[in-house]
Protein backbone atom coordinates (compact mmCIF):
# COMPACT_ATOMS: atom_id res chain seq x y z
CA UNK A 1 121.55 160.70 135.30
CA UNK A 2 120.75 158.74 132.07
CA UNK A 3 124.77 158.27 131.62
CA UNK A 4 124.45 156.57 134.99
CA UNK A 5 121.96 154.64 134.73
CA UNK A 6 123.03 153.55 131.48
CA UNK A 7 126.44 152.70 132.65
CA UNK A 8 124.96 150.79 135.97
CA UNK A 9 122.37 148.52 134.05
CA UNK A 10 125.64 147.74 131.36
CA UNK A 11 127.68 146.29 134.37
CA UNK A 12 124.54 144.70 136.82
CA UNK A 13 123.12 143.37 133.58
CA UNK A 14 126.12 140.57 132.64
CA UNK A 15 126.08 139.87 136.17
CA UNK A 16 122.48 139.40 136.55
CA UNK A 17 122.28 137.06 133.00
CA UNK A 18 123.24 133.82 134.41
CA UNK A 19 122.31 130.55 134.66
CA UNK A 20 120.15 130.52 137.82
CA UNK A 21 118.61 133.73 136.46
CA UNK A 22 117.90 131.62 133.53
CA UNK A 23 115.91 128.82 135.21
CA UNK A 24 114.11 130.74 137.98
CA UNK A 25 112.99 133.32 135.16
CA UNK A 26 111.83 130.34 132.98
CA UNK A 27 109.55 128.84 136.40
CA UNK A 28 108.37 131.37 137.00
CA UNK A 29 107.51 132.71 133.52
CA UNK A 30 106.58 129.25 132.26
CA UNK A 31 108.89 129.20 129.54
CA UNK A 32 107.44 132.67 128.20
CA UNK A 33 110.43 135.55 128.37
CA UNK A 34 109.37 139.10 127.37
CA UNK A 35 112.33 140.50 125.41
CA UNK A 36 111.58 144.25 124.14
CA UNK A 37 108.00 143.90 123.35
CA UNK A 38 108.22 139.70 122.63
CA UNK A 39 106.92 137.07 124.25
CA UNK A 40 109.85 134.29 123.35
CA UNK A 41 108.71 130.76 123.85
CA UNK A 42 111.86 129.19 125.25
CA UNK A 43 110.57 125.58 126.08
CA UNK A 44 112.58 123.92 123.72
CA UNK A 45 115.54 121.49 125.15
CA UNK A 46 117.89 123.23 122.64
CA UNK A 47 117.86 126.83 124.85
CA UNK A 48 119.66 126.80 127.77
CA UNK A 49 119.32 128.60 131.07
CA UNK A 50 122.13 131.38 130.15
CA UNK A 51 120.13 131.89 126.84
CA UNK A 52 116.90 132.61 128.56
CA UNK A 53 118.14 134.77 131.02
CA UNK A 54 120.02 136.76 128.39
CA UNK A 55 116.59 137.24 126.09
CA UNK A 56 114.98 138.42 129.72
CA UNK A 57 117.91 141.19 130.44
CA UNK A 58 118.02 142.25 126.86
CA UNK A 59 121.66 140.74 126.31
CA UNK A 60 120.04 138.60 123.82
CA UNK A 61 121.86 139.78 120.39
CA UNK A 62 121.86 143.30 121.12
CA UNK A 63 123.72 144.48 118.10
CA UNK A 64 122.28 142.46 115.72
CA UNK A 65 118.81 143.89 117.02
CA UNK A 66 120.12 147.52 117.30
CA UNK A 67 121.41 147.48 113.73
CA UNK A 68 118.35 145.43 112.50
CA UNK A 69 115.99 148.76 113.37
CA UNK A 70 118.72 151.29 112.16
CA UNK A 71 119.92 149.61 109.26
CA UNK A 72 117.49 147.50 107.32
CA UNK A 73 115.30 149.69 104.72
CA UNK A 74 111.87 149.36 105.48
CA UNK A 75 110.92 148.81 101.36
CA UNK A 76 113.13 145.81 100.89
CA UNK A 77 112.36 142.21 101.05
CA UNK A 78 115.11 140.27 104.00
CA UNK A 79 117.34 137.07 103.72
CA UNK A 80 117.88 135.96 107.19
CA UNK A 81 120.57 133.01 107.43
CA UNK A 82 120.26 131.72 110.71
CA UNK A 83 116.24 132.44 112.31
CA UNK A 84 117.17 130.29 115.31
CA UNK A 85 114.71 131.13 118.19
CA UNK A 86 113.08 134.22 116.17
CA UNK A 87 114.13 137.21 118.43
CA UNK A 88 115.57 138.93 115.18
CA UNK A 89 113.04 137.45 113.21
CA UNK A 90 110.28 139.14 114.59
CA UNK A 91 112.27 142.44 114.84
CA UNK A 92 112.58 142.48 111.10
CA UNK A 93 109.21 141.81 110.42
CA UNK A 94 108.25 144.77 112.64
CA UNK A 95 110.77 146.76 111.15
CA UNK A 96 109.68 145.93 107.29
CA UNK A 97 106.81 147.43 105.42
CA UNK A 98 104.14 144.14 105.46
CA UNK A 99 103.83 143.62 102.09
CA UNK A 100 107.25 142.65 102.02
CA UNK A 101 108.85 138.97 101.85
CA UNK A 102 111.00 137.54 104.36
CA UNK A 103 112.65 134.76 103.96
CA UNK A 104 114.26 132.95 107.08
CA UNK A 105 116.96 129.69 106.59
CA UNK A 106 117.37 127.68 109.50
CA UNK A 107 119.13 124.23 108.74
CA UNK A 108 118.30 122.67 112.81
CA UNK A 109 114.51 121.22 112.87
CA UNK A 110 114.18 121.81 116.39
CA UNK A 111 114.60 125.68 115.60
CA UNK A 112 113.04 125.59 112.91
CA UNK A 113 109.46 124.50 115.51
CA UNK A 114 110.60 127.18 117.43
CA UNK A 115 111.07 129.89 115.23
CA UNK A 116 107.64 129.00 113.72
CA UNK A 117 106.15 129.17 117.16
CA UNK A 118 107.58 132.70 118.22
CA UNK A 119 106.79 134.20 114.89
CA UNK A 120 103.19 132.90 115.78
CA UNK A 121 102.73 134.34 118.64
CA UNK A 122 104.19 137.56 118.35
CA UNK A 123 101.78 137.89 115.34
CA UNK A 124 105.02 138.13 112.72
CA UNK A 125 104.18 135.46 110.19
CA UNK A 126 102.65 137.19 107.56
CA UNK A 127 104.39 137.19 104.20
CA UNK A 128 107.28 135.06 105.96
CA UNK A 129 108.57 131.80 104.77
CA UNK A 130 110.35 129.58 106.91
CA UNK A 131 113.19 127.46 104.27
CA UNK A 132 114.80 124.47 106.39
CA UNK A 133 117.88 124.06 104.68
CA UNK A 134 121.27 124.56 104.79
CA UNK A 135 123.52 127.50 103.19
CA UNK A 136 126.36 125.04 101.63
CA UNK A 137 128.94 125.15 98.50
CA UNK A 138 129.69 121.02 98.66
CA UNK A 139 128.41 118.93 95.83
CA UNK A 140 125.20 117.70 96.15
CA UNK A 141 121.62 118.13 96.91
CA UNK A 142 121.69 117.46 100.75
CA UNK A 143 124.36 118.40 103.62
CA UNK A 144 125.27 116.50 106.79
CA UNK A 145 124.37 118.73 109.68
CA UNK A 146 124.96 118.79 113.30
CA UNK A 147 122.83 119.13 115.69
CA UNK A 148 124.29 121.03 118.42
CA UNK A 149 123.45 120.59 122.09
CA UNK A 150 122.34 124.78 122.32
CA UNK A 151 120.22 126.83 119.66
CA UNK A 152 123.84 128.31 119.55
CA UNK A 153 125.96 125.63 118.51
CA UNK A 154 124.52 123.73 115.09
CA UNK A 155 126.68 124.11 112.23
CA UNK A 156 127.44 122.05 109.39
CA UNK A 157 128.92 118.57 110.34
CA UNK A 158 131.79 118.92 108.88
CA UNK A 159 132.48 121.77 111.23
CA UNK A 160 130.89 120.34 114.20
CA UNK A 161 133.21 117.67 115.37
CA UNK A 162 131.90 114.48 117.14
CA UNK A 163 128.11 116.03 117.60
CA UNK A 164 125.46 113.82 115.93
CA UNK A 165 124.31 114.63 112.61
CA UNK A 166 121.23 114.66 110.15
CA UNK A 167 121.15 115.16 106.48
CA UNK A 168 119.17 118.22 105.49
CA UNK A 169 118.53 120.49 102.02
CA UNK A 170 121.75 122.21 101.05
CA UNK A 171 121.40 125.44 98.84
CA UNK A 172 123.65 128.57 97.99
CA UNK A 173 122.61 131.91 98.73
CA UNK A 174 122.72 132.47 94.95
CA UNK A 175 120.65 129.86 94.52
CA UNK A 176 117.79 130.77 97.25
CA UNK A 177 117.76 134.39 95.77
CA UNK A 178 116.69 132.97 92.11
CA UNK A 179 114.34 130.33 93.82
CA UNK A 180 112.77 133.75 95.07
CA UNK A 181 113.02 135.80 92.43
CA UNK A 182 114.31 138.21 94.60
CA UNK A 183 116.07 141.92 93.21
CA UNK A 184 115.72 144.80 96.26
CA UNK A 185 116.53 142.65 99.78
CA UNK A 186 118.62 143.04 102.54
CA UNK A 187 120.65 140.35 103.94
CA UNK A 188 120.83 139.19 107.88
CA UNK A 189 123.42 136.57 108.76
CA UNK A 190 124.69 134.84 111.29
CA UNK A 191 125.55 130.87 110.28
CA UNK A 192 128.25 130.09 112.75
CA UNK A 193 131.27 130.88 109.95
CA UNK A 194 129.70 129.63 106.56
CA UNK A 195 129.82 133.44 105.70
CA UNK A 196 133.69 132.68 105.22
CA UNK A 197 132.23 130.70 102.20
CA UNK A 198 130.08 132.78 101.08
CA UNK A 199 132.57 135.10 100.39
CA UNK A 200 135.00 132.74 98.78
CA UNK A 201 132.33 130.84 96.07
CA UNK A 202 128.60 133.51 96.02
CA UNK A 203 130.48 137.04 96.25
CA UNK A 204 128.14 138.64 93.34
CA UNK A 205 125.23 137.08 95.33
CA UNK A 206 126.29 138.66 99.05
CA UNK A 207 126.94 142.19 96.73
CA UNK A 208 123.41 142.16 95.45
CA UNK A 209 121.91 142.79 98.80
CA UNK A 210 120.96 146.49 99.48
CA UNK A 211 122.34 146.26 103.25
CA UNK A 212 123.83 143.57 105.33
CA UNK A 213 124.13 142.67 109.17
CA UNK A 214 126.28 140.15 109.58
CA UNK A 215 127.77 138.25 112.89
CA UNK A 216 131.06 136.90 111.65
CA UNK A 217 132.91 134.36 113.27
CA UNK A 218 136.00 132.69 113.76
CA UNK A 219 136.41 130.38 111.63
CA UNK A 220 139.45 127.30 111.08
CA UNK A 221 141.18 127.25 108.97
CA UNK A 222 140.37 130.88 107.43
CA UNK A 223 141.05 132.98 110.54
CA UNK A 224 139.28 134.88 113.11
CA UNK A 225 136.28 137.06 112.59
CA UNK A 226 138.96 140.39 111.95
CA UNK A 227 140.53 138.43 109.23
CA UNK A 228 136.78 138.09 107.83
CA UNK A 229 136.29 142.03 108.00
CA UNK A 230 139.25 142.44 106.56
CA UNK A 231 138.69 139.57 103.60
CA UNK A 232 135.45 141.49 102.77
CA UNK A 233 135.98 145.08 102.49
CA UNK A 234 139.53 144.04 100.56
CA UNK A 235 136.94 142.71 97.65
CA UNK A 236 136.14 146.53 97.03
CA UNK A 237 132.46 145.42 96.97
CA UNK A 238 131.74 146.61 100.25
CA UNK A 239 131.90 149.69 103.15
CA UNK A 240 132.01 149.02 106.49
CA UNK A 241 128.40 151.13 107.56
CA UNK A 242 128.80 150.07 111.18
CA UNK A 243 130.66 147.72 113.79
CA UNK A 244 130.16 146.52 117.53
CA UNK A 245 132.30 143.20 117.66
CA UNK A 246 132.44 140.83 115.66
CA UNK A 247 128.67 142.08 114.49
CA UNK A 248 128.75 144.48 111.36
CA UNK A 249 126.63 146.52 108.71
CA UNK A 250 128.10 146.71 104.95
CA UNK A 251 126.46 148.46 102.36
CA UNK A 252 127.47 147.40 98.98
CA UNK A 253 129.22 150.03 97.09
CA UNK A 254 128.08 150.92 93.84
């Protein structure tokens, strides 16, 4: 019965995760979604209709959540690239012991007021610093960024075609984990392809981090998000823990 059910609410649930779903659930809810024990503010311009009916039928990054509370040691400090609206956010700081630091990077402004707001109101802003700036390896202090139209699609300008742009701080993951003094953390990422750079110019950095979930991504003119897999566990500094997509878990090996 539990098979079934499980199978039936995987197949109704894409179907049901639309766009009308989206705004009627947003009316009606006034812009407050419950998604697994949140309450996600979703009022901001930058979150669309199929995004707010995804965080009500539990769509919402499902494997990044999933591996979040299997995966992420409860005595480490986090590194999340990418906070966005807070969903995973909040599920680390629930999932971390609360005298530890997390640290959450989110380059877009407008995320940046939501994020703050969700991690208020689900009561998951203690010991949590919000950095807005950008995860970059150009020269230079500062980093064109652009603003995409969805909390999905901001990425750094020179990835992000003819979208508008603003200049924001630019830092290295390297760099952010001396800022922090930081020496037992996990890493969560999910920058819309800068991992591909990561890996080419802070590899000792990403291989300091006691576990990672990562969202890889397609990325031109590297390759797809295989090709990243791939690119990663060839360094030798890595085993793949885990997989569902393009979403994985490495531990670094020893």
């Amino acid at each position: 019965m539990t098979s079934l059910a499980t199978h039936a609410k995987r197949f109704i649930g894409p179907l049901l995760a639309n766009r009308w779903t989206g705004i009627v659930a947003a009316r009606v809810l006034r812009d407050r979604i419950p998604h697994r024990g949140l309450t996600i503010d979703t009022s901001s311009p930058v979150v669309t209709p199929e995004i707010k009916a995804a965080l009500l039928m539990r769509g919402y990054e499902s494997s990044e959540y999933r591996f979040v509370r299997q995966y992420i040691p409860t005595d480490c400090d986090v590194i999340e690239l990418g906070g966005s609206l807070g969903v995973i956010s909040c599920t680390i700081r629930r999932r971390i012991d609360p005298a530890r630091r997390q640290f959450i990077v989110e380059a877009d402004p407008r995320l940046a007021k939501a994020l703050r707001r969700n991690l208020a109101i689900n009561h998951c802003d203690n010991n949590v610093e919000v950095i807005e700036t950008a995860i970059s390896y150009d020269p230079g202090e500062t980093v064109s960024f652009a603003l995409g139209e969805s909390s999905v699609s901001g990425r750094i300008a020179a990835d992000g075609g003819s979208l508008p742009t603003i200049e924001v701080p630019a830092c290295t993951l390297g760099q952010l984990i001396k800022r922090h003094g930081l020496t037992n953390f996990a890493l969560v990422s999910d920058i819309e392809g800068v991992e591909w750079r990561i890996l080419q110019h802070d590899l000792d950095a990403l291989a300091r981090a006691r576990m990672i979930v990562m969202e890889t991504h397609k990325f031109s003119p590297y390759g797809t998000y295989d090709d990243l897999i791939a690119a990663l566990l060839a360094t030798g500094r890595f085993s793949l823990r885990d997989r569902h997509g393009p979403v994985i878990v490495l531990e670094p090996t020893a």
